[in-house]
Each structure stands twice: as structure tokens, then as C-alpha cells.
PDB file of N, CA and C in Angstrom:
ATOM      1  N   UNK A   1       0.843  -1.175   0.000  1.00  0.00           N
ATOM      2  CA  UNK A   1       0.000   0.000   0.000  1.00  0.00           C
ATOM      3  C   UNK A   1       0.890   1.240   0.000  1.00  0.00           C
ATOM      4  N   UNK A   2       0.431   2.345  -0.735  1.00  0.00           N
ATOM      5  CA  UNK A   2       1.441   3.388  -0.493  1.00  0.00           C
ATOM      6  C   UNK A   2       0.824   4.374   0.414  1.00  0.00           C
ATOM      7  N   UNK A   3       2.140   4.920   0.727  1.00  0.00           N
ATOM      8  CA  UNK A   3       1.636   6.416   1.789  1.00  0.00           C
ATOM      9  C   UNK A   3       0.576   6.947   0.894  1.00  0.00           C
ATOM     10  N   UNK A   4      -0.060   7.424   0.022  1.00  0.00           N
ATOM     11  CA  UNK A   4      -0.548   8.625  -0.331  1.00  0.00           C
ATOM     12  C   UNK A   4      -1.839   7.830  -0.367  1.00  0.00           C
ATOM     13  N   UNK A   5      -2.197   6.455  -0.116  1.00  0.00           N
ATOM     14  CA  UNK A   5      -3.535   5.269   0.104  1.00  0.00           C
ATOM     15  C   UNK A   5      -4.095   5.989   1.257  1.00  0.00           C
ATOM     16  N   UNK A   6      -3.463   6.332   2.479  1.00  0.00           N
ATOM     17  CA  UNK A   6      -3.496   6.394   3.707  1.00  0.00           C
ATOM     18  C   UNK A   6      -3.896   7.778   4.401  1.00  0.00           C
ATOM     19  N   UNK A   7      -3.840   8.637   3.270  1.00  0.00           N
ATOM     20  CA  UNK A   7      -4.055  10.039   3.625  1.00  0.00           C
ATOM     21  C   UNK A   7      -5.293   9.987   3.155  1.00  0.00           C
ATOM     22  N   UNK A   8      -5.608  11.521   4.786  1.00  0.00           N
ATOM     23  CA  UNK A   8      -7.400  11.900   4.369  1.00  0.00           C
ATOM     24  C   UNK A   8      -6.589  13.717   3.627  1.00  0.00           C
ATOM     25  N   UNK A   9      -7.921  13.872   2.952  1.00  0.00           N
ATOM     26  CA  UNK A   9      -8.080  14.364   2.363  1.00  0.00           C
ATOM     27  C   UNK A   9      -8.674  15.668   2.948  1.00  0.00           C
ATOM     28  N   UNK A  10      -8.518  17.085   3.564  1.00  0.00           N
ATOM     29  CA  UNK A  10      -9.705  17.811   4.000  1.00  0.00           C
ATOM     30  C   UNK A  10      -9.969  19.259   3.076  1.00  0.00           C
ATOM     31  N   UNK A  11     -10.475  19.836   3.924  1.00  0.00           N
ATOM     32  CA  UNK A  11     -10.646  21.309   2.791  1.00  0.00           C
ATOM     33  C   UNK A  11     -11.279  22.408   3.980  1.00  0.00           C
ATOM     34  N   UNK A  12     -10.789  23.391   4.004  1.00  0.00           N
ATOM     35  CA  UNK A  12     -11.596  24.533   4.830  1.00  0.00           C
ATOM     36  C   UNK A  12     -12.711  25.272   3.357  1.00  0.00           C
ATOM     37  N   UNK A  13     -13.669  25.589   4.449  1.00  0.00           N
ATOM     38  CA  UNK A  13     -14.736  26.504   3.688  1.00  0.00           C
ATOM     39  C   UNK A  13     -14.815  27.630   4.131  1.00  0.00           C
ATOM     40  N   UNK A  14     -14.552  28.947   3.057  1.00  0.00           N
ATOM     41  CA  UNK A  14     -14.439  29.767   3.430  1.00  0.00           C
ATOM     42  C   UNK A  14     -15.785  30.676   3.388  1.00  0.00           C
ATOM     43  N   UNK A  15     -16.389  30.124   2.019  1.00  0.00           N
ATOM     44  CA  UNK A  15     -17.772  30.990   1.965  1.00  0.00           C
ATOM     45  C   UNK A  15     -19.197  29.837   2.520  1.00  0.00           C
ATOM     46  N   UNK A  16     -19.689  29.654   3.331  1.00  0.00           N
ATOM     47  CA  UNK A  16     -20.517  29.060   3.405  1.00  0.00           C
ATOM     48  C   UNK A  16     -22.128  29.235   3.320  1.00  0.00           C
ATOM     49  N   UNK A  17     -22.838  29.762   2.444  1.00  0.00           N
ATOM     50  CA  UNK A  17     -24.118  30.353   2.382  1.00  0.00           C
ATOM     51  C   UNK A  17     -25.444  30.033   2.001  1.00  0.00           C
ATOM     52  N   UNK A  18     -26.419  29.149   2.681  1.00  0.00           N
ATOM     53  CA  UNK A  18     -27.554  28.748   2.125  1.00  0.00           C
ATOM     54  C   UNK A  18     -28.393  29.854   1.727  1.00  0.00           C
ATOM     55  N   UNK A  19     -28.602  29.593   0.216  1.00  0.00           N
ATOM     56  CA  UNK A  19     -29.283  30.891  -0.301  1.00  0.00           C
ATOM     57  C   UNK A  19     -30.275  30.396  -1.787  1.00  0.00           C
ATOM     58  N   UNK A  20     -31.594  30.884  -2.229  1.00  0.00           N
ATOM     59  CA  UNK A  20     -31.907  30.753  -3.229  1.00  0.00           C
ATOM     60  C   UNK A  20     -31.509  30.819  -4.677  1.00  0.00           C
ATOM     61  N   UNK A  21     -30.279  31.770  -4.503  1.00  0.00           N
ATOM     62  CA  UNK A  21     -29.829  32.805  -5.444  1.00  0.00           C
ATOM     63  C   UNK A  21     -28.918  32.541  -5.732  1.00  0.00           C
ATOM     64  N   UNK A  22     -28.434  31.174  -5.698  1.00  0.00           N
ATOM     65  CA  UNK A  22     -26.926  30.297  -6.104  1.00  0.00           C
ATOM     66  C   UNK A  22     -26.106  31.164  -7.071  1.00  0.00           C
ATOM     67  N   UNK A  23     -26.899  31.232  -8.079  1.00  0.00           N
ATOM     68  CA  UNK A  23     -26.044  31.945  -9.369  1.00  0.00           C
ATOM     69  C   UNK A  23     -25.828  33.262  -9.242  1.00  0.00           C
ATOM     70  N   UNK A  24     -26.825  34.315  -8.457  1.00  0.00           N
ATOM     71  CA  UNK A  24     -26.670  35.471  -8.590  1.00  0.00           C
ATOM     72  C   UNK A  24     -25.391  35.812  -7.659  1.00  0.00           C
ATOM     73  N   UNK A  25     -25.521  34.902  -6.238  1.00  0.00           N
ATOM     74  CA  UNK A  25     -24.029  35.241  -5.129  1.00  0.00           C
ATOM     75  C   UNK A  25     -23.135  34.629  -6.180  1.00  0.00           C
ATOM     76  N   UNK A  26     -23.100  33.766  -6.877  1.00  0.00           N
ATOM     77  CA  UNK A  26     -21.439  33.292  -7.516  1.00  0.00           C
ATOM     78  C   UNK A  26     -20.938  34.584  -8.711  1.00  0.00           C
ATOM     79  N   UNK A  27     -22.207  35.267  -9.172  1.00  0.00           N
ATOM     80  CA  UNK A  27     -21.777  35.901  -9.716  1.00  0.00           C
ATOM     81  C   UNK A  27     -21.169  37.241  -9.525  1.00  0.00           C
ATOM     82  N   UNK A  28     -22.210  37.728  -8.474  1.00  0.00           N
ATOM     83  CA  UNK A  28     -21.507  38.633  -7.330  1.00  0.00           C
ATOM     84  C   UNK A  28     -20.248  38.640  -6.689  1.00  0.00           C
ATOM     85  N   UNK A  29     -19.728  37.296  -6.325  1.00  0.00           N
ATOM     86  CA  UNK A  29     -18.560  37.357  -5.809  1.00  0.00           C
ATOM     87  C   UNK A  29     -17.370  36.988  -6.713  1.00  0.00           C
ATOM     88  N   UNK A  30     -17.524  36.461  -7.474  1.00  0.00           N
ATOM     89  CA  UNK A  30     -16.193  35.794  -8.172  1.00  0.00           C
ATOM     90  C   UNK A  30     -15.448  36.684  -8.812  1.00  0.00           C
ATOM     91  N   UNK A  31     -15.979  37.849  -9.351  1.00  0.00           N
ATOM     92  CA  UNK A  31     -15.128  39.100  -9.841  1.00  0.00           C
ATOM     93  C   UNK A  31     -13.856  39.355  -8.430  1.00  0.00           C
ATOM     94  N   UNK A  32     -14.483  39.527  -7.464  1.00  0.00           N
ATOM     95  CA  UNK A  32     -13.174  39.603  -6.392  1.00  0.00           C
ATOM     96  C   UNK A  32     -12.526  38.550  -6.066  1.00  0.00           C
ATOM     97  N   UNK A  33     -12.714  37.675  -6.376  1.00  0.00           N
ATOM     98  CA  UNK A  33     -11.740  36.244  -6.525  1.00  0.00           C
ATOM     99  C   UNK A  33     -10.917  36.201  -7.612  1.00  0.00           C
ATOM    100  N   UNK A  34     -10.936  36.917  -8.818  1.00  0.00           N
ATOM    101  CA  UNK A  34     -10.543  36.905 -10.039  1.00  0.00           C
ATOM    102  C   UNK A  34     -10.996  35.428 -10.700  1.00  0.00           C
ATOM    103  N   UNK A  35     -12.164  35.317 -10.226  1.00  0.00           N
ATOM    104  CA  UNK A  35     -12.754  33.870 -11.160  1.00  0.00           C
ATOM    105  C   UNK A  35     -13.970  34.384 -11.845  1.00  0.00           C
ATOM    106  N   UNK A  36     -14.309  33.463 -12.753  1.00  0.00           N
ATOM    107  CA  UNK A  36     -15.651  33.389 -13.317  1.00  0.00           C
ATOM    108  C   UNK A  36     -16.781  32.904 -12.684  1.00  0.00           C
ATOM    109  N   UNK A  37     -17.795  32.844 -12.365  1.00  0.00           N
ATOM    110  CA  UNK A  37     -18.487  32.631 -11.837  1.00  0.00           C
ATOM    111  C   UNK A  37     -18.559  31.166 -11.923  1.00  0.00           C
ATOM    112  N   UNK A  38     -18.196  29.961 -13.340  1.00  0.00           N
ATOM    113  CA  UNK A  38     -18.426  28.539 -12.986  1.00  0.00           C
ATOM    114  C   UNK A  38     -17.155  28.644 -12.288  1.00  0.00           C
ATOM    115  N   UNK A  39     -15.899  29.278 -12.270  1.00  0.00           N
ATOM    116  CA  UNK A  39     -14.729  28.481 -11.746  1.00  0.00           C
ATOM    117  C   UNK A  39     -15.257  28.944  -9.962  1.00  0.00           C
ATOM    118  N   UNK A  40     -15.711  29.772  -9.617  1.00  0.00           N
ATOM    119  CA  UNK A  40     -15.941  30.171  -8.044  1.00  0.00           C
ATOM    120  C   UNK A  40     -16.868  28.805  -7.555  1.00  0.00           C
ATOM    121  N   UNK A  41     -18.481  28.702  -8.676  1.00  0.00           N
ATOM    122  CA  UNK A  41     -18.757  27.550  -8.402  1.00  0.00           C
ATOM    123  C   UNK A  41     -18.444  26.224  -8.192  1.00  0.00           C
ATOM    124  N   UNK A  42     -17.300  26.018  -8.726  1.00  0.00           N
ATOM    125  CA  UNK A  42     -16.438  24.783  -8.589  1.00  0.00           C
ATOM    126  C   UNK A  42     -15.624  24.768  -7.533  1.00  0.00           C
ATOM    127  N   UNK A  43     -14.875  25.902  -7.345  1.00  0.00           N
ATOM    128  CA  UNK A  43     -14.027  25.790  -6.187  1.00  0.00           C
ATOM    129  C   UNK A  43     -14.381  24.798  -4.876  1.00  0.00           C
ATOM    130  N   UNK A  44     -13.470  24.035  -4.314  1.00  0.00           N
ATOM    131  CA  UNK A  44     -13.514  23.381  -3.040  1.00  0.00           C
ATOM    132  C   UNK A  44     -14.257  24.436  -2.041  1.00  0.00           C
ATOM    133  N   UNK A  45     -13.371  25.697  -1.834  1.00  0.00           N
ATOM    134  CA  UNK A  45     -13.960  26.297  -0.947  1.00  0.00           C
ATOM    135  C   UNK A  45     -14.602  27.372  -0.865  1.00  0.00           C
ATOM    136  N   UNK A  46     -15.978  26.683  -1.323  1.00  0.00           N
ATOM    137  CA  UNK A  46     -16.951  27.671  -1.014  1.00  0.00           C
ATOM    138  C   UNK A  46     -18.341  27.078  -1.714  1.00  0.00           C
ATOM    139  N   UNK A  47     -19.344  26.699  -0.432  1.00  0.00           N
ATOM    140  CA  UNK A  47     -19.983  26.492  -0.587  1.00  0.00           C
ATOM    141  C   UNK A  47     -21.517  27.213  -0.604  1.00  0.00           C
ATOM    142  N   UNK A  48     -22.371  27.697  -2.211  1.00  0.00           N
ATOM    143  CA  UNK A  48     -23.405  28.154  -1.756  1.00  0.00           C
ATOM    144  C   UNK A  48     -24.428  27.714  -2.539  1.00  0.00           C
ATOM    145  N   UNK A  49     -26.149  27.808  -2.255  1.00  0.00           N
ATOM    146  CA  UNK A  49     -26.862  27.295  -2.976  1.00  0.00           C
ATOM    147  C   UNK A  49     -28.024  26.827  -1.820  1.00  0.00           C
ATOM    148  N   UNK A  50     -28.845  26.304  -2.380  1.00  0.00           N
ATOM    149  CA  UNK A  50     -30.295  25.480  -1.332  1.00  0.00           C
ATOM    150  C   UNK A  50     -29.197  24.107  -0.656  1.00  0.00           C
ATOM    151  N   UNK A  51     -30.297  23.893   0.265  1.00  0.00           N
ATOM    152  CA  UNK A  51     -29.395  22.478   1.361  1.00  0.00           C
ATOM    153  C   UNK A  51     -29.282  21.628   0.510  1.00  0.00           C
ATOM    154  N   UNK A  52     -30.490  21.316  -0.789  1.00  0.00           N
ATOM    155  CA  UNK A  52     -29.970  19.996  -1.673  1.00  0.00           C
ATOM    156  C   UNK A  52     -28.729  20.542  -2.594  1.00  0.00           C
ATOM    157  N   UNK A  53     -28.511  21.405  -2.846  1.00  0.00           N
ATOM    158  CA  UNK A  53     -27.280  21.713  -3.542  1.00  0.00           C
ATOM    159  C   UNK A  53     -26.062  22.087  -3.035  1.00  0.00           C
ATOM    160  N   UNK A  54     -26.604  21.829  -2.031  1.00  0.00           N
ATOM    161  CA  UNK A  54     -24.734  21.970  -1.059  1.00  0.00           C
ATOM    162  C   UNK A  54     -24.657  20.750  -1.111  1.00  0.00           C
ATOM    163  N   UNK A  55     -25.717  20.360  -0.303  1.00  0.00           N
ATOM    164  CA  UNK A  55     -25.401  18.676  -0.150  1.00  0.00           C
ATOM    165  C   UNK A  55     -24.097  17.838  -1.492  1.00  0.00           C
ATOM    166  N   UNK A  56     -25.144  18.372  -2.342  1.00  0.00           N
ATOM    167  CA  UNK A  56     -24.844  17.844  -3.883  1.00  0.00           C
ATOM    168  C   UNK A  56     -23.347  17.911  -3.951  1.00  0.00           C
ATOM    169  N   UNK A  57     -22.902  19.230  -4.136  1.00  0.00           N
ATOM    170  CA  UNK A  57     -22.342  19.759  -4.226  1.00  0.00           C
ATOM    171  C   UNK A  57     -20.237  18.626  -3.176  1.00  0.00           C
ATOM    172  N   UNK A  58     -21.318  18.560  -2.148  1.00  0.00           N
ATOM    173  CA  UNK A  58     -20.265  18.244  -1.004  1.00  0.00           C
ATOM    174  C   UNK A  58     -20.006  16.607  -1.446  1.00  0.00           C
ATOM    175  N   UNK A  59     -21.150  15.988  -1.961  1.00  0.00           N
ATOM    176  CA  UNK A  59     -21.053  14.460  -2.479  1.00  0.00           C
ATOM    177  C   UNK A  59     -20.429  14.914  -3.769  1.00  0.00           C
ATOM    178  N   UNK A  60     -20.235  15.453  -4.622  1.00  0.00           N
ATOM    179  CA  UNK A  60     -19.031  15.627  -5.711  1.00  0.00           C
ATOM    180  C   UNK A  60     -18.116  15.436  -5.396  1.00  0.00           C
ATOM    181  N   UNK A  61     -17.571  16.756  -4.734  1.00  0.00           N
ATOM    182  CA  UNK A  61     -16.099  17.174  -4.637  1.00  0.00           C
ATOM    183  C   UNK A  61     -15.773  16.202  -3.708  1.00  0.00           C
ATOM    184  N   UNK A  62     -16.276  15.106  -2.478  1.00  0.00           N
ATOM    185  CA  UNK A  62     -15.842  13.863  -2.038  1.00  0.00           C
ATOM    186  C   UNK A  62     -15.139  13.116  -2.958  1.00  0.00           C
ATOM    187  N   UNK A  63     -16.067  12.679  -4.002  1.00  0.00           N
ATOM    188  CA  UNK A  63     -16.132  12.063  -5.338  1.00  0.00           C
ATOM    189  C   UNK A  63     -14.546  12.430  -6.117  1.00  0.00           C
ATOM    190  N   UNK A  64     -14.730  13.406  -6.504  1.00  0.00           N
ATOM    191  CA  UNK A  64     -14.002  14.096  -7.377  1.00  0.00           C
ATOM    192  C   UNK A  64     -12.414  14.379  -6.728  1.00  0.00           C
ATOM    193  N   UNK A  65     -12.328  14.902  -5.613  1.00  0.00           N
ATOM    194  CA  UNK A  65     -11.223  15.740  -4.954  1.00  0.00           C
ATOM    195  C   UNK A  65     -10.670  14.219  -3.847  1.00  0.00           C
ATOM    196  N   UNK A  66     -11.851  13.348  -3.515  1.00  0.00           N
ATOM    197  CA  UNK A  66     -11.479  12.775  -2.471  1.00  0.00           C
ATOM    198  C   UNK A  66     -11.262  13.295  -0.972  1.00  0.00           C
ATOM    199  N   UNK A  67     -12.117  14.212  -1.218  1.00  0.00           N
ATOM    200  CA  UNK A  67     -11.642  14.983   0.551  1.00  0.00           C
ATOM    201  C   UNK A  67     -12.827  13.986   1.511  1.00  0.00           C
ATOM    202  N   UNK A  68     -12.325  13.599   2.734  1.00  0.00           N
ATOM    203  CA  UNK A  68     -12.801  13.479   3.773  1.00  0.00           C
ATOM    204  C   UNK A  68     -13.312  13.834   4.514  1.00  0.00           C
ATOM    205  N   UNK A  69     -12.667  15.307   4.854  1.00  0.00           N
ATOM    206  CA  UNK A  69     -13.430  16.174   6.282  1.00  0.00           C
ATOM    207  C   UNK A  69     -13.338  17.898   5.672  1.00  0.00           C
ATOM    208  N   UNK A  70     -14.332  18.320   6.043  1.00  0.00           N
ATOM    209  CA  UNK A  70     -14.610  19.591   5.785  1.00  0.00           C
ATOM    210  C   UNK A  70     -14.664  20.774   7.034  1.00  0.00           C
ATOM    211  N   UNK A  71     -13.570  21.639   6.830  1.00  0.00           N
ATOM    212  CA  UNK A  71     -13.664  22.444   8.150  1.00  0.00           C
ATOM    213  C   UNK A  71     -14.023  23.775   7.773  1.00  0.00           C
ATOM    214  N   UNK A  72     -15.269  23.910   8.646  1.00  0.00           N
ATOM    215  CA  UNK A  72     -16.341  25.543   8.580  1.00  0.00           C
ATOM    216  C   UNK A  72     -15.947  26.360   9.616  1.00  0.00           C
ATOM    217  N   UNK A  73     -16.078  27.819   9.399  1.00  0.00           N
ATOM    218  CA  UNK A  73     -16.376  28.370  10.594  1.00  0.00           C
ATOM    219  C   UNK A  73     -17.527  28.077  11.492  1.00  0.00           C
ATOM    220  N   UNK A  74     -16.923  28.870  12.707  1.00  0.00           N
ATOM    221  CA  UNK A  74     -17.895  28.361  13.077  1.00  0.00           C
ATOM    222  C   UNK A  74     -19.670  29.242  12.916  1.00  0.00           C
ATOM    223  N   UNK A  75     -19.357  30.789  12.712  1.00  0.00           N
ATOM    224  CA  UNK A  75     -20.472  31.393  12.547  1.00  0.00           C
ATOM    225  C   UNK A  75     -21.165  30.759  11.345  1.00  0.00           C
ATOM    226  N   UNK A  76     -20.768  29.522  10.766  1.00  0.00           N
ATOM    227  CA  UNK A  76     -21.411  28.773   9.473  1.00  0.00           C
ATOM    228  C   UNK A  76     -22.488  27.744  10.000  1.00  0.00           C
ATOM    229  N   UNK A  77     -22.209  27.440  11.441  1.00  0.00           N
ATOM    230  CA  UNK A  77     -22.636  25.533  11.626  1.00  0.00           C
ATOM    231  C   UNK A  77     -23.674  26.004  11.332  1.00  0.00           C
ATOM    232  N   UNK A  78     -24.765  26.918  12.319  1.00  0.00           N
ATOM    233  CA  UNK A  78     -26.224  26.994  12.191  1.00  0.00           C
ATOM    234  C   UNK A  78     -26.914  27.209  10.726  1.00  0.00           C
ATOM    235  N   UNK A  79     -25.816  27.788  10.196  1.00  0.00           N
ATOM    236  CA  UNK A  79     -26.646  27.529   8.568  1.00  0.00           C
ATOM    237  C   UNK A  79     -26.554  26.329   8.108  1.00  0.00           C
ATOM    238  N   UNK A  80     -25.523  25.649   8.268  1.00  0.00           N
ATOM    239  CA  UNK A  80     -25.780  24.637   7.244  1.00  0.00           C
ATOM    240  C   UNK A  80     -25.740  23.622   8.216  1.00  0.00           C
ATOM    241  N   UNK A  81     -26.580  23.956   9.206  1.00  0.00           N
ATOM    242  CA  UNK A  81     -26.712  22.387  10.007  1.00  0.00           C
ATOM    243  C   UNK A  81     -27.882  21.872   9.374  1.00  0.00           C
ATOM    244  N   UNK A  82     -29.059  22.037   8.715  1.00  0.00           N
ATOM    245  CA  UNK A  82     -29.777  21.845   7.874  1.00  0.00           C
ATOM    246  C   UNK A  82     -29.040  20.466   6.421  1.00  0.00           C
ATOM    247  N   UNK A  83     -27.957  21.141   6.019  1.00  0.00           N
ATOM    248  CA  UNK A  83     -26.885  20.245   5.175  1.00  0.00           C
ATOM    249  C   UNK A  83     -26.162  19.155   5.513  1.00  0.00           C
ATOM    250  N   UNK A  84     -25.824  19.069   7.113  1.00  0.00           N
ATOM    251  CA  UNK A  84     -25.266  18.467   8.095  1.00  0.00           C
ATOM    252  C   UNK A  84     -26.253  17.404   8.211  1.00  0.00           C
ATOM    253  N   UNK A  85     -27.756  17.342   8.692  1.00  0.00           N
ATOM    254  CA  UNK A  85     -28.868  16.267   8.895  1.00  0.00           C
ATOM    255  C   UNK A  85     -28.696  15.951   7.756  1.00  0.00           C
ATOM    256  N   UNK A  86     -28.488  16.422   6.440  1.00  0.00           N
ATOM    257  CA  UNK A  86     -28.953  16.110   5.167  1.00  0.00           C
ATOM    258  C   UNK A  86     -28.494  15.132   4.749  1.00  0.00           C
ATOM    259  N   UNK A  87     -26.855  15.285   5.273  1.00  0.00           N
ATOM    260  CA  UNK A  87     -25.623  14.329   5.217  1.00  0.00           C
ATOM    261  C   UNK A  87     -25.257  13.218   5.861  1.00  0.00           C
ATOM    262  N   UNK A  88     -26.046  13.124   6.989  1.00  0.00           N
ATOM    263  CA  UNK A  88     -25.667  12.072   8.606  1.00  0.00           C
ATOM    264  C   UNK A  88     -25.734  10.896   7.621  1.00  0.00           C
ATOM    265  N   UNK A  89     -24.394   9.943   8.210  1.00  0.00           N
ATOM    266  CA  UNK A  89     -24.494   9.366   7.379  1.00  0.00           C
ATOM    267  C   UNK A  89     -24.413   8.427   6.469  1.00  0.00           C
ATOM    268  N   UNK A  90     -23.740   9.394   5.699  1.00  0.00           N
ATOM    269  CA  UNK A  90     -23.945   9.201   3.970  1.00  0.00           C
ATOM    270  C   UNK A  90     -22.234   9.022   3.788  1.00  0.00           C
TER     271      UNK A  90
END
């Protein structure tokens, strides 16, 4: 087995925001990121959108990136503890 079998994978989140308006905040913000609005949407860190699309979102980039553990602020939990039940789990 090699070392790199054995490693977890994590990611901090920096934007965390349950919101209707998925596209309108990515588009809002990604100019100050110097991204486009799909590359902000893609990014590891930063999650925004309804609870099924974070969710979604968080079962990808598992998928995709292989990350394990996800570290939020903490002024984030109460929003997306909603995403958190969504996830128990899974």
C-alpha cells in the first residue's frame, strides 16, 4: 500500500451560504476572486446554494477531490446544520 492510500483528504470553507440565489451570489462574488463565476462555483472552498445543492455539491467534490473532512467556521454551523442532517451518514 502506499503512503498517499493512507491520507485523508480535508478542505476549509471559506464561503458558506444557504441561499436561493446560487447563481446570482457566484456571480456577485467571483469578480473579487478573479474567477468566473463557474470556476468560483467549482471551487472546493466555497460552498453556496439550497441544502440539496450543497449537499450535492459536497457528495461531488468527495467524489471528485477525495476529501474526507470539511472544516467551517464556526459562525457557518447553524446555517448549514440543515446540510449536516442532510448528510448524517452518507
Amino acid at each position: 500500500m502506499s503512503a498517499f492510500a493512507s491520507l485523508e483528504i480535508g478542505v476549509r470553507i471559506h464561503l458558506a451560504m444557504v441561499t436561493d440565489d446560487r447563481d446570482g451570489l457566484y456571480e456577485a462574488l467571483s469578480g473579487g476572486f478573479g474567477l468566473t463565476p463557474e470556476e468560483a462555483r467549482g471551487s472546493p472552498h466555497a460552498l453556496c446554494g439550497t441544502v440539496e445543492q450543497i449537499a450535492e455539491d459536497i457528495v461531488e467534490r468527495r467524489e471528485r477531490f477525495g476529501i474526507s473532512n470539511i472544516g467551517i467556521a464556526a459562525a457557518s454551523i447553524d446555517d448549514l446544520a440543515p446540510v449536516i442532517e442532510r448528510l448524517a451518514g452518507t
